[in-house]
Protein backbone atom coordinates (compact mmCIF):
# COMPACT_ATOMS: atom_id res chain seq x y z
CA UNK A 1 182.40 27.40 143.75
CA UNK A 2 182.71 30.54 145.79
CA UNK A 3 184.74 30.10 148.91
CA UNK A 4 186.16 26.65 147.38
CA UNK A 5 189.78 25.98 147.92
CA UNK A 6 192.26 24.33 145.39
CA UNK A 7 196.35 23.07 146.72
CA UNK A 8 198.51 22.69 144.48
CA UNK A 9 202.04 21.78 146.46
CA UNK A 10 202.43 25.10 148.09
CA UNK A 11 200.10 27.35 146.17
CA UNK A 12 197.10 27.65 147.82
CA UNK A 13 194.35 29.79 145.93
CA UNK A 14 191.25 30.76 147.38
CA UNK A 15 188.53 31.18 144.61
CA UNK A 16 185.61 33.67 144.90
CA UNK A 17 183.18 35.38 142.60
CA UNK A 18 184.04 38.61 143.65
CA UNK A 19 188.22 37.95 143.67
CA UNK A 20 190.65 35.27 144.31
CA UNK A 21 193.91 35.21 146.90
CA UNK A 22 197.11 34.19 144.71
CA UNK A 23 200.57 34.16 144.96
CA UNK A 24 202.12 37.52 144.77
CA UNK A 25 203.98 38.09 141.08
CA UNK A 26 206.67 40.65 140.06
CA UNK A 27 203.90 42.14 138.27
CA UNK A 28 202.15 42.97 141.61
CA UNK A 29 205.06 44.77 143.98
CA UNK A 30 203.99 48.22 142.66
CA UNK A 31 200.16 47.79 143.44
CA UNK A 32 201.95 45.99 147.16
CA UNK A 33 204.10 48.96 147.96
CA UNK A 34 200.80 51.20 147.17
CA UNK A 35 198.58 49.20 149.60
CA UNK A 36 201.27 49.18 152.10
CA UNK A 37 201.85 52.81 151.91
CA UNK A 38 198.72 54.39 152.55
CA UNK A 39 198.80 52.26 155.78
CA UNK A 40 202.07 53.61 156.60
CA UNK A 41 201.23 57.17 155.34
CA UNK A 42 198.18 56.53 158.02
CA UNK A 43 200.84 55.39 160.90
CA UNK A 44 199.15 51.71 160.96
CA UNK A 45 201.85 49.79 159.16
CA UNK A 46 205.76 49.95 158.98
CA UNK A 47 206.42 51.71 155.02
CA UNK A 48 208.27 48.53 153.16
CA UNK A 49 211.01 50.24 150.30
CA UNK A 50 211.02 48.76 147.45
CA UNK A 51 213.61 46.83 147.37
CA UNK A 52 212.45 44.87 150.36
CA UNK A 53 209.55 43.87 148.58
CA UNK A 54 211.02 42.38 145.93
CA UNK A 55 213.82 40.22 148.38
CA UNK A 56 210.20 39.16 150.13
CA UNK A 57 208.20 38.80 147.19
CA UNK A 58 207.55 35.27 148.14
CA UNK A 59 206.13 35.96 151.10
CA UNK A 60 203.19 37.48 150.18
CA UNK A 61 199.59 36.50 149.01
CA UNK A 62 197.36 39.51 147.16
CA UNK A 63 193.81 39.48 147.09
CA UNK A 64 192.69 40.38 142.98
CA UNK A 65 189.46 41.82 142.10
CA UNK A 66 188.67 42.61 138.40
CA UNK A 67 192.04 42.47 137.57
CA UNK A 68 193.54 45.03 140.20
CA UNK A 69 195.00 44.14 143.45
CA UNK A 70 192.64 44.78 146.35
CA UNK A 71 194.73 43.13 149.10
CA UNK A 72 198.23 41.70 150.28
CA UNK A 73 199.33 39.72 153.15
CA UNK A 74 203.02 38.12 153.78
CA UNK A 75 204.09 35.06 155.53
CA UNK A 76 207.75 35.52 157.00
CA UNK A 77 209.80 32.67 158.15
CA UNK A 78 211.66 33.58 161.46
CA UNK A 79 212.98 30.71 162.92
CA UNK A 80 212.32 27.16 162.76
CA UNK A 81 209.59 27.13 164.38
CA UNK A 82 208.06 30.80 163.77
CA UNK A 83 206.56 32.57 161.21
CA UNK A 84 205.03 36.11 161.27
CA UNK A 85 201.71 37.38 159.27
CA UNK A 86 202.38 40.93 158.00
CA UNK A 87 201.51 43.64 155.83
CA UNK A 88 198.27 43.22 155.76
CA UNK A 89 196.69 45.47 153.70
CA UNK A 90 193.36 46.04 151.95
CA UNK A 91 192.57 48.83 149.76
CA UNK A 92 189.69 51.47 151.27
CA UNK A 93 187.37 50.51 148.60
CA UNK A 94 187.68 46.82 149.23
CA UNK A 95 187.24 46.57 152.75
CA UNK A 96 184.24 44.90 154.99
CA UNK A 97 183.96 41.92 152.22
CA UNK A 98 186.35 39.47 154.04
CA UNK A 99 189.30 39.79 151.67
CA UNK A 100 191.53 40.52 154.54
CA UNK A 101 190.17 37.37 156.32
CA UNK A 102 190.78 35.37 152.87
CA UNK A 103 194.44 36.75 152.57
CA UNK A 104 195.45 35.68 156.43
CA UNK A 105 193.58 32.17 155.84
CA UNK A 106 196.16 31.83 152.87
CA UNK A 107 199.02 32.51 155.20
CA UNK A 108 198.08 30.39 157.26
CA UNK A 109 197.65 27.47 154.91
CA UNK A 110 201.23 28.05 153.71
CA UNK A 111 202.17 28.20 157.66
CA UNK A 112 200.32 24.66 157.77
CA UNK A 113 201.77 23.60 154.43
CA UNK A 114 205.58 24.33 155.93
CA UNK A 115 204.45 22.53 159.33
CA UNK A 116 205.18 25.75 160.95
CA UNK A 117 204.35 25.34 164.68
CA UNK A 118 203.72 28.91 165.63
CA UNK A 119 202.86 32.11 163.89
CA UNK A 120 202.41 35.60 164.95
CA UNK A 121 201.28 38.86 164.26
CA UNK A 122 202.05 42.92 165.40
CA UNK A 123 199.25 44.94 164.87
CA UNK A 124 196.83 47.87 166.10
CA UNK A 125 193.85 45.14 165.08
CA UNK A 126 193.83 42.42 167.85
CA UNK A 127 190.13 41.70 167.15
CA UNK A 128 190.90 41.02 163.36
CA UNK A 129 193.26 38.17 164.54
CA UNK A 130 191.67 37.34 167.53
CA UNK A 131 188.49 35.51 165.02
CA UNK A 132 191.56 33.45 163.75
CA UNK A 133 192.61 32.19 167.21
CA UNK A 134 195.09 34.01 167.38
CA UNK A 135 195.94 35.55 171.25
CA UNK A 136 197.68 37.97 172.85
CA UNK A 137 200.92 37.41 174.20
CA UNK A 138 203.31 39.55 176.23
CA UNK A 139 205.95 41.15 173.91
CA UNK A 140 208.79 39.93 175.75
CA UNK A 141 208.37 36.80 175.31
CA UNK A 142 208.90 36.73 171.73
CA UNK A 143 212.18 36.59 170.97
CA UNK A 144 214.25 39.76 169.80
CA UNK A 145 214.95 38.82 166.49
CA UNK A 146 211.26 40.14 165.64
CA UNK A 147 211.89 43.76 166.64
CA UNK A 148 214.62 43.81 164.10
CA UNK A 149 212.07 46.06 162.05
CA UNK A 150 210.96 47.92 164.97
CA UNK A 151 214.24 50.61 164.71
CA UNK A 152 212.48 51.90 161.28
CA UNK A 153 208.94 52.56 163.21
CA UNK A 154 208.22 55.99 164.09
CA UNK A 155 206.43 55.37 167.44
CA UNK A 156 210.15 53.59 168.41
CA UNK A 157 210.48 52.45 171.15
CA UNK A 158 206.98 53.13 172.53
CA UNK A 159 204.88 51.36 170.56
CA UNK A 160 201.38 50.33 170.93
CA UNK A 161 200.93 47.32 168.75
CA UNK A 162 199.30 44.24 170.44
CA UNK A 163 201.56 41.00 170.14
CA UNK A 164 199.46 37.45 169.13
CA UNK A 165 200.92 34.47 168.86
CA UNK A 166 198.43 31.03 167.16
CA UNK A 167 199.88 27.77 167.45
CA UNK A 168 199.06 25.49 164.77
CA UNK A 169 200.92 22.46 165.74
CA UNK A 170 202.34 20.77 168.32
């Protein structure tokens, strides 16, 4: 059954022998937070505070391996007809065995699940997203409701994070 996928409405869970992508729980925002900080303690990821992880608790997927978290990914809802992959993290010791792939996949089932037409992603990894079909697309022409975040980022307002843009629909 490895790689099999089950739907149930909007809960998509990818199974695996070595881990399955789930729906993020209260019970998981600590191990998030940790994931997502050593990324931002690196300067490849915005820090999220804690409180902003619970508000957006719905948004993300984590990857679980032997009962710890190895992974997280969000889905945000922008606009209508926009959503944005982010956070993606994966724990040093889980990386290279495609739970990062797993954990976009799932966000991009939910995108596909909402009939979202578009979805994007910031990041230093273009290649990663690239495999997805994902491309790059010139930052200003995404609109400037996604740089909201960008105020809080410590290479503002010269950053170097590629813009990619996959359109699922439509």
């Amino acid at each position: 059954m490895r790689g099999a996928k089950r739907q149930r409405g909007l809960r998509s869970e990818v199974v695996g022998l070595s881990g399955s992508v789930r729906k993020a729980t209260i019970s998981d925002v600590s191990a998030i937070r940790e994931l997502i900080g050593a990324y931002a303690r690196d300067g490849k990821m915005l820090p999220r505070p804690l409180g902003e992880l619970y508000e957006n608790l719905r948004d993300f997927f984590v990857c679980e391996v032997d009962g710890g978290i190895a992974g997280c990914a969000g889905l945000h809802l922008i606009w209508e007809d926009l959503a944005e992959v982010k956070s993606v993290a994966v724990g040093e010791r889980h990386q290279r065995r495609g739970y990062g792939s797993r954990l976009v996949e799932a966000c991009l089932d939910e995108a596909r699940a909402l009939r979202m037409p578009k979805v994007l992603a910031l990041t230093y990894s273009p290649a990663f997203f690239e495999r997805f079909g994902f491309r790059q697309v010139p930052k200003d022409q995404l609109p400037h409701k996604i740089w909201a975040e960008c105020v809080r980022c410590p290479f503002f307002p010269d950053c170097d994070e590629v813009a990619l843009l996959i359109e699922l629909q439509g």
